[in-house]
Structure formats: structure tokens, C-alpha cells
C-alpha atoms as a PDB file:
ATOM      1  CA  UNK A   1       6.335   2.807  14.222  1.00  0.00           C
ATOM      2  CA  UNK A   2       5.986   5.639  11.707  1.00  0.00           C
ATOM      3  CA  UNK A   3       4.751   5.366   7.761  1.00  0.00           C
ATOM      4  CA  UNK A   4       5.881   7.194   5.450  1.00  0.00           C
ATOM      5  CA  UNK A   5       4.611   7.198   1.865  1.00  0.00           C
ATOM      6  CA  UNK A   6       5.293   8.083  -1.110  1.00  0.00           C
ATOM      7  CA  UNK A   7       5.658   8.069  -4.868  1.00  0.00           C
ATOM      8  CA  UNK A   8       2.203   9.668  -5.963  1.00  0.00           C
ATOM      9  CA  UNK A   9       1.457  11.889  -8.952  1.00  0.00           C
ATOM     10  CA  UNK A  10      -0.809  12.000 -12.080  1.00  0.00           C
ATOM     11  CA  UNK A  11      -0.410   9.925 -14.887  1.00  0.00           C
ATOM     12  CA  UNK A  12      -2.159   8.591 -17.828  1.00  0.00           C
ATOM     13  CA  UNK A  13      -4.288   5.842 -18.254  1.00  0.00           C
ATOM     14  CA  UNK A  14      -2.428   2.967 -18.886  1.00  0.00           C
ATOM     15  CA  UNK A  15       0.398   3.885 -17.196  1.00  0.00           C
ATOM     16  CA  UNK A  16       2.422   2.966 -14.409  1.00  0.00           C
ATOM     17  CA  UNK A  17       3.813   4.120 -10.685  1.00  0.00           C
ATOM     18  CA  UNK A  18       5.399   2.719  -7.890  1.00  0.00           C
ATOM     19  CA  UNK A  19       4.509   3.521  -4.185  1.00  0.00           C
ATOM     20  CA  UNK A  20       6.955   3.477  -1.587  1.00  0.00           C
ATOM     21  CA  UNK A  21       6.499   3.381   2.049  1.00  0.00           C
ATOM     22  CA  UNK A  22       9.538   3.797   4.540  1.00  0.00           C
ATOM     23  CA  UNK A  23       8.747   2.267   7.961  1.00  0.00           C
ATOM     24  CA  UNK A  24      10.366   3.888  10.836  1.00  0.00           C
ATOM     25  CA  UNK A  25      10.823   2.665  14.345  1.00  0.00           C
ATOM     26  CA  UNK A  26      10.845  -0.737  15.732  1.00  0.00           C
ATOM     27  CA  UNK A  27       9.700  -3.343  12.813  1.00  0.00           C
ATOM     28  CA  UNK A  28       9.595  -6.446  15.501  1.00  0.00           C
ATOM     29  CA  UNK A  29       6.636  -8.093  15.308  1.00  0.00           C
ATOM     30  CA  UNK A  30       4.762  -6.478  12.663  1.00  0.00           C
ATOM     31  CA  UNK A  31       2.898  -9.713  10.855  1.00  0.00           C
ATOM     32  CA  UNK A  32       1.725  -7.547   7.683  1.00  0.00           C
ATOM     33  CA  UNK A  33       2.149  -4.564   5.637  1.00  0.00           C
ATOM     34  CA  UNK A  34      -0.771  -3.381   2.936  1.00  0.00           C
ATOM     35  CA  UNK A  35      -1.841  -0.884   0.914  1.00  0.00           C
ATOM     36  CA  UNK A  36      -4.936   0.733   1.103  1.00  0.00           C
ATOM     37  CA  UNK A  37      -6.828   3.493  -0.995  1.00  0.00           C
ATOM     38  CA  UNK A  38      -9.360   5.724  -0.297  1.00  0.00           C
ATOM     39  CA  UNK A  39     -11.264   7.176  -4.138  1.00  0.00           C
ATOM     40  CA  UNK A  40     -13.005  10.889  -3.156  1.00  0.00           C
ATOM     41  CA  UNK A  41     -16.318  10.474  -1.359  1.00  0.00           C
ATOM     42  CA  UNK A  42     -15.689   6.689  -1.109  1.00  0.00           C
ATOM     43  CA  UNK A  43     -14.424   4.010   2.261  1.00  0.00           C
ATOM     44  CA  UNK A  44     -11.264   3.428   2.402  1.00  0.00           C
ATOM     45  CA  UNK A  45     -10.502  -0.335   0.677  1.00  0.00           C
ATOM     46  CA  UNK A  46      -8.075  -2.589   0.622  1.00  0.00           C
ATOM     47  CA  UNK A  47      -6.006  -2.801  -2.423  1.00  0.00           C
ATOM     48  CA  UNK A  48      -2.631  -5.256  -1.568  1.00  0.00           C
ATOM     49  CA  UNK A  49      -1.436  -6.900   1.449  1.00  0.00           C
ATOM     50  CA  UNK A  50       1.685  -8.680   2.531  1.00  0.00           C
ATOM     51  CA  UNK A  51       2.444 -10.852   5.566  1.00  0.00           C
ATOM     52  CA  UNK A  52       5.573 -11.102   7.505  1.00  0.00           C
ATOM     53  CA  UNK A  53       6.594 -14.562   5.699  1.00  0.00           C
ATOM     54  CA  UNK A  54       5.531 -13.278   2.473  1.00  0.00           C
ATOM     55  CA  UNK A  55       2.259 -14.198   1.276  1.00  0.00           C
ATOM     56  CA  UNK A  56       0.372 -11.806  -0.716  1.00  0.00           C
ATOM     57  CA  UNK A  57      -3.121 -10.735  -1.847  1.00  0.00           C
ATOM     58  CA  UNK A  58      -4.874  -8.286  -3.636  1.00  0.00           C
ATOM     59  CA  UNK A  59      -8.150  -6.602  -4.321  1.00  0.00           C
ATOM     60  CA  UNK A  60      -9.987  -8.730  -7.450  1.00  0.00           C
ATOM     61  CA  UNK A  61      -9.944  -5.015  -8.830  1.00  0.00           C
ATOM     62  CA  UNK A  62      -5.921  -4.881  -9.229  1.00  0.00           C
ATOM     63  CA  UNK A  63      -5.216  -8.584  -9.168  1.00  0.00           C
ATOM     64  CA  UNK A  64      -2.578  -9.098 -12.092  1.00  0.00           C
ATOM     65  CA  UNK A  65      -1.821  -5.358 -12.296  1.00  0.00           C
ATOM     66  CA  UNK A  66      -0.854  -4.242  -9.144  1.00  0.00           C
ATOM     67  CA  UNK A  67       2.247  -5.905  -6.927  1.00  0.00           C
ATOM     68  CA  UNK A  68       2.913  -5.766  -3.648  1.00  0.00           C
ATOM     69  CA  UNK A  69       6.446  -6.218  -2.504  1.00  0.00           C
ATOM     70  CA  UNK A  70       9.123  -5.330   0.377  1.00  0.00           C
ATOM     71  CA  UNK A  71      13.055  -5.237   0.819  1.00  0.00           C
ATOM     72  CA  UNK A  72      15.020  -7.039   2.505  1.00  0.00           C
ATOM     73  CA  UNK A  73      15.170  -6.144   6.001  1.00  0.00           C
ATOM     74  CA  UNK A  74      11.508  -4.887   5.896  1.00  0.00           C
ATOM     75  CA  UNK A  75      12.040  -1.288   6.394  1.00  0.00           C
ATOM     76  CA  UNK A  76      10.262  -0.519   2.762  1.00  0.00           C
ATOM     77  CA  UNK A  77       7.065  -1.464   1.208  1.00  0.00           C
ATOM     78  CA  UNK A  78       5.951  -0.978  -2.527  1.00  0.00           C
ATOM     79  CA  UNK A  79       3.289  -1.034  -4.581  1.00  0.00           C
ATOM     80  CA  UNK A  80       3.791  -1.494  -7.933  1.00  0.00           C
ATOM     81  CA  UNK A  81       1.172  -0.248 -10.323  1.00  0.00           C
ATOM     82  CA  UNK A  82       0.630  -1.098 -13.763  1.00  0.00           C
ATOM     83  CA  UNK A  83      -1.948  -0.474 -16.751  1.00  0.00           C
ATOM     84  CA  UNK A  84      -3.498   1.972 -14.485  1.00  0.00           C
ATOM     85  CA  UNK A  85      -7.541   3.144 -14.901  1.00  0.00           C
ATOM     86  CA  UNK A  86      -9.614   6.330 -13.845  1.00  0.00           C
ATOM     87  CA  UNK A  87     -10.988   4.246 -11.177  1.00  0.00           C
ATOM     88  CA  UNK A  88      -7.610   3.540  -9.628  1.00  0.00           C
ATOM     89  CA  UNK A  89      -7.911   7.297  -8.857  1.00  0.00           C
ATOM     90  CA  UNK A  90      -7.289   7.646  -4.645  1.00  0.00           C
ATOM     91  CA  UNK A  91      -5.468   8.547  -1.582  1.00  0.00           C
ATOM     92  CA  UNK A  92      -3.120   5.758  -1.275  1.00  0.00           C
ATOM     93  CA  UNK A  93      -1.853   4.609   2.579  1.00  0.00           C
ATOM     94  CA  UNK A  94       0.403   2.207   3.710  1.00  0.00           C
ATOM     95  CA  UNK A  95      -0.263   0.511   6.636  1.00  0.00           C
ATOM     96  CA  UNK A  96       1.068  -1.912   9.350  1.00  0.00           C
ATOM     97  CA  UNK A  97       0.210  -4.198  11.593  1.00  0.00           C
ATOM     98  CA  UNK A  98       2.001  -5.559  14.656  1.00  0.00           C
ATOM     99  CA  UNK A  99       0.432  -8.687  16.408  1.00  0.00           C
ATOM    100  CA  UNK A 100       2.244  -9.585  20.280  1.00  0.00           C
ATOM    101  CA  UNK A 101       0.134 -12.422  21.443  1.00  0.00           C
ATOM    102  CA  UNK A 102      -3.597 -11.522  20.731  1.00  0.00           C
ATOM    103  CA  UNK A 103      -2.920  -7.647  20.782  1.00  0.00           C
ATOM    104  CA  UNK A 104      -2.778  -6.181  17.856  1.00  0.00           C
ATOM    105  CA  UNK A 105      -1.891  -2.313  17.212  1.00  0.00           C
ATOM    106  CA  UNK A 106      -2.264  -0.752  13.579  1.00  0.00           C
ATOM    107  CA  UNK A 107      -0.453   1.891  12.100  1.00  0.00           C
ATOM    108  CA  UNK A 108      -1.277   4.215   8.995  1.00  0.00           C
ATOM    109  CA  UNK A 109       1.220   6.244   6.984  1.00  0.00           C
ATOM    110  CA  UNK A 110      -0.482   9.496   5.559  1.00  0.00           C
ATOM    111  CA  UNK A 111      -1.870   9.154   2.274  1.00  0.00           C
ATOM    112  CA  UNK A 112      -0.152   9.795  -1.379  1.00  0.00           C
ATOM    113  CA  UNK A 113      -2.881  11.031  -4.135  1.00  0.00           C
ATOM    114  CA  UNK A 114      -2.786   8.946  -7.637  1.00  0.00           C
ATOM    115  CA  UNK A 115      -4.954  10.750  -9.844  1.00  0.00           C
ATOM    116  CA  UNK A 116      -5.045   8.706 -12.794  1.00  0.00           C
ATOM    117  CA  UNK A 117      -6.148  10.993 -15.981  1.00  0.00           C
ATOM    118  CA  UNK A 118      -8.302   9.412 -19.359  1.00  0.00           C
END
């Protein structure tokens, strides 16, 4: 499985983007898909995930402005982002996870930069 991500750039605060991740390879038995962001100098968080049967969650940070959501046959991931802040200001990376029985193998797309300006 490769990631592949994309959709990054400046813009205002306030604003909005969308992220898009293309997922390459094999999609059997991946049980979620997420976004995660990684602010300069900071860990990498969490900021949206997805599961396979479509349940979602998000970081209390972006809850109500950010959306997670996927196509059809699975093969693309986005994250929606809306009224964006300084602080939203990170490497983005998508991510995957494939679960086969209790082994689970995770996969990471390289990282698009959202530099949101004040």
C-alpha cells in the first residue's frame, strides 16, 4: 500500500482546503484511514479518522470544522478543511491501517504543508 497526498498550500485565516490522499496497492483489509498533522517543533497528532464501515472522529481542536470523508471504492481519502486558524498550521499525512487477525501493519503517505497565514 502506497499514500499519496495532496492538496496543500497557504491560505488565509478563515479559509478553506481540501486534502486528498490516493491509496495505491491492495486496499483489502485496511479497517481505517486518518489524517494526521505534525505543527513545526511539535508530535505528530491526530486530527480525523475514518473506519472501514464509516465511523468518524476528530480531534476536539477541528471537531465541526474539519471533515473526514472517502469515495466509493476506497481508493481516496479527504480532508475537508474549513474556517481555518494559524494553529492549524502543519505537515499533514494520511495514513492507513490494515488489521488481518491481530496483526496490524500501518502505512504513512508523505506529508502536505498547510501554512495557514493571519
Amino acid at each position: 500500500v502506497q499514500l499519496q497526498a495532496f492538496g496543500g498550500g497557504l491560505v488565509q485565516t478563515g479559509g478553506s482546503l481540501t486534502l486528498s490522499c490516493t491509496v495505491s496497492g491492495s486496499i483489502s483489509n485496511i479497517n481505517l484511514m486518518a489524517w494526521y498533522r505534525q505543527p513545526s517543533g511539535k508530535q505528530r497528532e491526530l486530527v480525523a479518522a475514518m473506519t472501514r464501515g464509516g465511523s468518524a472522529n476528530y480531534a476536539d481542536s477541528v471537531a465541526g470544522r474539519f471533515t473526514i470523508s472517502r469515495d466509493g471504492a476506497e481508493k481516496k481519502v479527504y480532508l475537508r478543511m474549513n474556517r481555518l486558524k494559524p494553529e492549524d498550521t502543519a505537515v499533514y499525512f494520511c495514513y492507513a491501517e490494515k488489521q488481518i487477525v491481530a496483526y496490524r501493519t500501518h502505512y504513512w503517505g508523505q506529508g502536505t504543508l498547510v501554512t495557514v497565514s493571519s
